[in-house]
N, C-alpha and C. Protein backbone atom coordinates (compact mmCIF):
# COMPACT_ATOMS: atom_id res chain seq x y z
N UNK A 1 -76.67 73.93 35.36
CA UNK A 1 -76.88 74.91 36.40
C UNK A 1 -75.61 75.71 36.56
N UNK A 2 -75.62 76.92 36.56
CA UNK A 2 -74.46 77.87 36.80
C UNK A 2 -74.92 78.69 37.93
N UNK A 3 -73.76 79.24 38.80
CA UNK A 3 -73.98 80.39 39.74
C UNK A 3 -72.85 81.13 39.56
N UNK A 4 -72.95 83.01 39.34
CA UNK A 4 -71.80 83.61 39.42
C UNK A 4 -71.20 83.21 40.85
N UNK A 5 -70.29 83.42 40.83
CA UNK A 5 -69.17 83.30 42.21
C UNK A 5 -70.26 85.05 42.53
N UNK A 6 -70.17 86.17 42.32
CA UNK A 6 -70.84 87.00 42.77
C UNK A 6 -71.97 86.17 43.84
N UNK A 7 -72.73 85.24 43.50
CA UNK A 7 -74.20 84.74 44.46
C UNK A 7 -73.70 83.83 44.88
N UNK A 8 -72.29 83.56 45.64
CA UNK A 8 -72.19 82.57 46.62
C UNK A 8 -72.75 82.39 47.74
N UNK A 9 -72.29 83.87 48.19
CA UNK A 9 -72.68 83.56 49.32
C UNK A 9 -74.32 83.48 50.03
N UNK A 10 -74.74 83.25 48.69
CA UNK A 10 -76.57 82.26 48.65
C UNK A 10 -77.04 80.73 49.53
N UNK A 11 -75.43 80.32 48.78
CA UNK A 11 -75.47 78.41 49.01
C UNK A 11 -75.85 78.60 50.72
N UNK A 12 -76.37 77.70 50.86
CA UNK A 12 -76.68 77.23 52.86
C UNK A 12 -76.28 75.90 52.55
N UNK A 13 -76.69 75.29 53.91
CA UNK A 13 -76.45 73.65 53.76
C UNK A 13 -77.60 72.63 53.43
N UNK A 14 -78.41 73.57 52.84
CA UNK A 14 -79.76 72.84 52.19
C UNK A 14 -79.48 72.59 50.71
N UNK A 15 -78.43 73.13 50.39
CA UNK A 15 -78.67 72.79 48.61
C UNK A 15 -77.61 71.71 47.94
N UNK A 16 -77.97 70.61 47.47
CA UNK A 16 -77.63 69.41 47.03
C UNK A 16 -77.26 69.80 45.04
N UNK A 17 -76.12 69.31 45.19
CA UNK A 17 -75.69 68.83 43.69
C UNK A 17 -75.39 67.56 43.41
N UNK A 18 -75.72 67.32 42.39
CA UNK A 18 -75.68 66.07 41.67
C UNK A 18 -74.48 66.21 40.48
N UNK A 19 -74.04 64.98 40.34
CA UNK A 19 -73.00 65.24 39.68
C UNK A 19 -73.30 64.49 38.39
N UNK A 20 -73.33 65.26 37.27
CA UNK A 20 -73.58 65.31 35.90
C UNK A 20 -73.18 64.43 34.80
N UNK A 21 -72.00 63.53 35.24
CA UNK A 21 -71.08 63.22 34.55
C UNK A 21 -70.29 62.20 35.46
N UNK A 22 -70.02 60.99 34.34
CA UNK A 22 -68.95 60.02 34.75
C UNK A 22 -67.58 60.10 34.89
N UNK A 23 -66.52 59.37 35.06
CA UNK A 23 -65.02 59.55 35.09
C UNK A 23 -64.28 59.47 33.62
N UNK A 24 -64.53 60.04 32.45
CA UNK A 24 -63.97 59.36 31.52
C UNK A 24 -62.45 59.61 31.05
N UNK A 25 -62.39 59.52 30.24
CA UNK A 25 -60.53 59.47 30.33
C UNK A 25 -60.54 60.94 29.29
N UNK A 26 -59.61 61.85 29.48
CA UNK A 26 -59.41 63.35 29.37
C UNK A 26 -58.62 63.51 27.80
N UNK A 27 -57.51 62.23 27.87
CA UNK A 27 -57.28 62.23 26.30
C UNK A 27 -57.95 61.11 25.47
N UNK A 28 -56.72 61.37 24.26
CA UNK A 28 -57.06 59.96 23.86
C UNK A 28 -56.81 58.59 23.73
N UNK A 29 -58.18 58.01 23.42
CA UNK A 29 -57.71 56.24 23.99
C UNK A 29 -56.60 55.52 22.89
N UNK A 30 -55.94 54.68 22.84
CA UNK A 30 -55.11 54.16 22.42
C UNK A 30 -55.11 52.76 22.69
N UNK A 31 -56.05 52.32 23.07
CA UNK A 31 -56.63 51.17 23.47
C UNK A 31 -57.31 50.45 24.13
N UNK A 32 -58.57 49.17 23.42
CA UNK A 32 -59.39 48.77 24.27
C UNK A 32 -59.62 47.25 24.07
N UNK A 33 -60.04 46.74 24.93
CA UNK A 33 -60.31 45.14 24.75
C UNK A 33 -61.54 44.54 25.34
N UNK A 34 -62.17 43.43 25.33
CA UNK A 34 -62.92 43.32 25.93
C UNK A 34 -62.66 41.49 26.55
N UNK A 35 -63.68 41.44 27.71
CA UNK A 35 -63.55 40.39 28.32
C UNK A 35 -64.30 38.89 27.87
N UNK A 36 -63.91 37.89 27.90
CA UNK A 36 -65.26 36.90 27.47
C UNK A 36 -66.22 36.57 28.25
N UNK A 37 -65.93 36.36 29.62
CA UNK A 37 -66.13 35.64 30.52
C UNK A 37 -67.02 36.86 31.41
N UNK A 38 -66.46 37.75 31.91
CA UNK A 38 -67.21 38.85 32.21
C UNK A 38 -67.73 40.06 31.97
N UNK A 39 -68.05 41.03 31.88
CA UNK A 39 -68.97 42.40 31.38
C UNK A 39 -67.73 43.34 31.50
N UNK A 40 -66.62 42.91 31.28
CA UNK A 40 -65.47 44.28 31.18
C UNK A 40 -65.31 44.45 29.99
N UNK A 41 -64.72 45.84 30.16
CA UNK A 41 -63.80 46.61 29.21
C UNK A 41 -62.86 47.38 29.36
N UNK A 42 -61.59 46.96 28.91
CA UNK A 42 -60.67 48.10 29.14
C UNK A 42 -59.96 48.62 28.04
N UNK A 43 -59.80 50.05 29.29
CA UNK A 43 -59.21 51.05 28.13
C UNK A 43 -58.01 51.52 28.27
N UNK A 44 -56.91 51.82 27.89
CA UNK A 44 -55.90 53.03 28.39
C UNK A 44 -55.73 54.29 27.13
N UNK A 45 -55.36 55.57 27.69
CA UNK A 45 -55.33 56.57 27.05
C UNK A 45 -53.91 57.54 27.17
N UNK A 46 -53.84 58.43 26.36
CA UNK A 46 -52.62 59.32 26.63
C UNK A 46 -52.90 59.90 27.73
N UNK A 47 -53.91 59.83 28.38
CA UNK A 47 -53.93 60.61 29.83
C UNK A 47 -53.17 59.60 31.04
N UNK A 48 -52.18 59.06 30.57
CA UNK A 48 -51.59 57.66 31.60
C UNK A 48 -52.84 57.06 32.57
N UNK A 49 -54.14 56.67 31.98
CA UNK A 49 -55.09 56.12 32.62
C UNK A 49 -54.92 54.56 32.58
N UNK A 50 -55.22 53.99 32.77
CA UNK A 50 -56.19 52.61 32.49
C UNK A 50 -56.98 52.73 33.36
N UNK A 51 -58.66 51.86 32.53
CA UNK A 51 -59.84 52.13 33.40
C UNK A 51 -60.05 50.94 32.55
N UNK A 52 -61.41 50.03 33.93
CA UNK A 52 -62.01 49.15 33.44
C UNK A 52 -63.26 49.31 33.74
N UNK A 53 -64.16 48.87 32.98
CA UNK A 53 -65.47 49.35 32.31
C UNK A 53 -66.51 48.25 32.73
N UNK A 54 -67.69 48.53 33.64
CA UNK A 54 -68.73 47.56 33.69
C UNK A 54 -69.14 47.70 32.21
N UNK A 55 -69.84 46.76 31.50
CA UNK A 55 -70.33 46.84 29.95
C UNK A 55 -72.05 46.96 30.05
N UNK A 56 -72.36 46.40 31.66
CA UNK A 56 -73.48 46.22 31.40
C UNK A 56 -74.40 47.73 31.96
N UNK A 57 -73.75 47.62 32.95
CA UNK A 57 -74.47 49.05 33.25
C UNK A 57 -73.70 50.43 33.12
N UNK A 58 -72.46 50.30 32.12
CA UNK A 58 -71.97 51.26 31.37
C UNK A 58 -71.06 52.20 32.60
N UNK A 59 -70.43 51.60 33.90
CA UNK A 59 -69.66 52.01 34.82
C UNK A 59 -68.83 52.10 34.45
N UNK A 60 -67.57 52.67 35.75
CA UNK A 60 -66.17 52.11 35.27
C UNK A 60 -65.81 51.78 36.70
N UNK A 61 -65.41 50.73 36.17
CA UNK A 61 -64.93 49.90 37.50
C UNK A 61 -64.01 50.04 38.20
N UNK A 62 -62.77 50.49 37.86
CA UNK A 62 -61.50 50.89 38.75
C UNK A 62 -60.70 52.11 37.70
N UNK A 63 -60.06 52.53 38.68
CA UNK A 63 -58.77 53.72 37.29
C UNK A 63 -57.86 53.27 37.62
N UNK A 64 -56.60 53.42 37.21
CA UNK A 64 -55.22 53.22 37.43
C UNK A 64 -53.87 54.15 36.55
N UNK A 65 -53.46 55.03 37.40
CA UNK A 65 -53.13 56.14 36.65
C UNK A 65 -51.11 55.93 36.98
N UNK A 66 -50.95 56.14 35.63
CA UNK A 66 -48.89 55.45 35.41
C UNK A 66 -48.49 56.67 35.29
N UNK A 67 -46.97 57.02 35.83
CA UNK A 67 -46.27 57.66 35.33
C UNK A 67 -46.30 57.78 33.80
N UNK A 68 -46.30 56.76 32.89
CA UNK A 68 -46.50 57.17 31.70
C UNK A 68 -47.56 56.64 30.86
N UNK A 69 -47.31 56.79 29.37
CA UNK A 69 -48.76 56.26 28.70
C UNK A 69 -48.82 55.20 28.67
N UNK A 70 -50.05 54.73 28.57
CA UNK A 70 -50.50 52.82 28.36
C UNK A 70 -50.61 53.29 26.96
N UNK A 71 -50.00 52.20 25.54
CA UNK A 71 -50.45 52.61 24.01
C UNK A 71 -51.15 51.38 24.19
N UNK A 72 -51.23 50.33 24.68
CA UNK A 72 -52.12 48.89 24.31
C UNK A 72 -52.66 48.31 25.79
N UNK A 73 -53.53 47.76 25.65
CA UNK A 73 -54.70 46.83 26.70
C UNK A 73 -54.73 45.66 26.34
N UNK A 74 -54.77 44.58 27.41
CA UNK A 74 -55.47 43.34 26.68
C UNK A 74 -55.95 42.63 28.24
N UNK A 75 -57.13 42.06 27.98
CA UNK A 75 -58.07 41.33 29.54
C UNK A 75 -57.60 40.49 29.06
N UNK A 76 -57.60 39.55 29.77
CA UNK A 76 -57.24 38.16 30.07
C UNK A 76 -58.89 37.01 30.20
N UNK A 77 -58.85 36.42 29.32
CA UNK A 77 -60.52 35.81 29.06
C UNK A 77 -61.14 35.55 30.73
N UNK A 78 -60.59 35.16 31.47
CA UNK A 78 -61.01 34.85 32.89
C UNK A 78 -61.54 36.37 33.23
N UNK A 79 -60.91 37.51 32.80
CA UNK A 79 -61.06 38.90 33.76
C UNK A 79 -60.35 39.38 34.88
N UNK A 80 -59.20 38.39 35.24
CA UNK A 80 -58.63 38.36 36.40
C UNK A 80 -57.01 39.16 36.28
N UNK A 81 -57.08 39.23 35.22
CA UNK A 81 -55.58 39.71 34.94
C UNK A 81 -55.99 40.68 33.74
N UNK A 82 -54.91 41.71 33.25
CA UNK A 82 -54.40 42.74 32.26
C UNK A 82 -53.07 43.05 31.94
N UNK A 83 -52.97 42.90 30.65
CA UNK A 83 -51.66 42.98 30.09
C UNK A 83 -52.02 44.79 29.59
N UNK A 84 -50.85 45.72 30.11
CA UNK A 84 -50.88 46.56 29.63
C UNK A 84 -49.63 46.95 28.97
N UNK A 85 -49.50 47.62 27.56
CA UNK A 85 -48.33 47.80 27.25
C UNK A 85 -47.95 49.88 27.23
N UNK A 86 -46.31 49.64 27.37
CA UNK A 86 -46.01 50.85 27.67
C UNK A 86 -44.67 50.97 27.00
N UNK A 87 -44.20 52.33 26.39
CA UNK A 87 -43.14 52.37 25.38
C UNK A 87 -41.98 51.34 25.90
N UNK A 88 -41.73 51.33 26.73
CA UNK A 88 -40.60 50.58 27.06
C UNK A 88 -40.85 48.73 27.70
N UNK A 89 -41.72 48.60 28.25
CA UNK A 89 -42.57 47.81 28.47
C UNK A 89 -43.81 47.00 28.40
N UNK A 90 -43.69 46.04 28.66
CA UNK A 90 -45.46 45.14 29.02
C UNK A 90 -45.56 45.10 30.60
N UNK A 91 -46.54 45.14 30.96
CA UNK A 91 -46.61 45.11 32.49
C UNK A 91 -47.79 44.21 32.72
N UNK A 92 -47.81 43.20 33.65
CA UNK A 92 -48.80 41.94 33.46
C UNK A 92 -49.18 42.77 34.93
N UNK A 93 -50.84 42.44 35.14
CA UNK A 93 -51.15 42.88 36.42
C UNK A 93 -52.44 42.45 36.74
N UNK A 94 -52.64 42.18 37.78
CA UNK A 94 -54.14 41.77 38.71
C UNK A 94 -54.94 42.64 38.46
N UNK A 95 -56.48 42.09 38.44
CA UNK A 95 -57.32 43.20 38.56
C UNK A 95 -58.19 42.87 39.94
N UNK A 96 -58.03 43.92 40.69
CA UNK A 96 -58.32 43.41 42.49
C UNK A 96 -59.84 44.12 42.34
N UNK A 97 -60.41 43.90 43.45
CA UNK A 97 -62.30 45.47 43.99
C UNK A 97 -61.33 46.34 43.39
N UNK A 98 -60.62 47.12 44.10
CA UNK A 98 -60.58 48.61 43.64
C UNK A 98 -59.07 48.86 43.35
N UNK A 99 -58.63 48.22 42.70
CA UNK A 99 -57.39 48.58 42.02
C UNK A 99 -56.52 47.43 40.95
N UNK A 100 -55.74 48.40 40.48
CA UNK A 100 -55.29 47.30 39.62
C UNK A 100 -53.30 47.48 40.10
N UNK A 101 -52.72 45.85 40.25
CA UNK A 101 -51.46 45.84 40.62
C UNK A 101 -50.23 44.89 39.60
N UNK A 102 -49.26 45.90 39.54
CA UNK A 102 -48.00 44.94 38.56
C UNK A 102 -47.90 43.78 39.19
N UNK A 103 -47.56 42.32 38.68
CA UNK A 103 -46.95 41.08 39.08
C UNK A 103 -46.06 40.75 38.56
N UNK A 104 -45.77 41.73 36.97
CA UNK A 104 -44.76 41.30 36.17
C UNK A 104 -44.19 42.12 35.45
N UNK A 105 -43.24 42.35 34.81
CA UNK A 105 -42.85 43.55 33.62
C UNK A 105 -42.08 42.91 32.52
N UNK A 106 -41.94 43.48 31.84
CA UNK A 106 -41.54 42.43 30.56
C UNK A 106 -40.90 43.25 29.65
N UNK A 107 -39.64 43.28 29.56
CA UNK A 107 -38.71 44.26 28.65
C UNK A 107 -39.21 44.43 26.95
């Protein structure tokens, strides 16, 4: 669906959009892993993302966006943890509901 900006001022507060499209990551991935134990997947990309992935109903479960790039991923078989690696670092971290947090860093 397109509208020129010319026929804006059409819209009222009766007209509903739906949104077309999921969150996916803008560059490219550079890494993914998957879980044993639960329906994840994660990814990180040159877009300094990491995202984790319902598998079953093809979601994404949380984002987590770094100052710099993630080049490697790895879940932790439980699902409870993620090792992400970064040029200078490994960074060990929780995976919480809605976010993901450092506990560790690793030269």
């Amino acid at each position: 669906f397109t509208l020129p900006l010319s026929q804006a001022d059409i819209l009222d507060d009766q007209m509903n959009f739906d949104v077309l499209g999921h969150a996916f990551h803008s560059a490219a991935i550079t890494g993914l892993d998957t879980c044993i134990r639960k329906p994840f997947l994660a990814t990180c990309s040159t877009d300094k993302s990491v995202r984790i992935w319902n598998a079953h109903d093809l979601t994404s479960e949380t984002v987590k966006f770094f100052p710099e790039e993630a080049y490697s991923v790895s879940l932790h078989p439980s699902g409870l943890h993620v090792l992400v690696g970064f040029a200078d670092k490994l960074r060990a971290m929780h995976l919480l509901d809605n976010d993901i947090r450092t506990y560790a860093e690793f030269p």
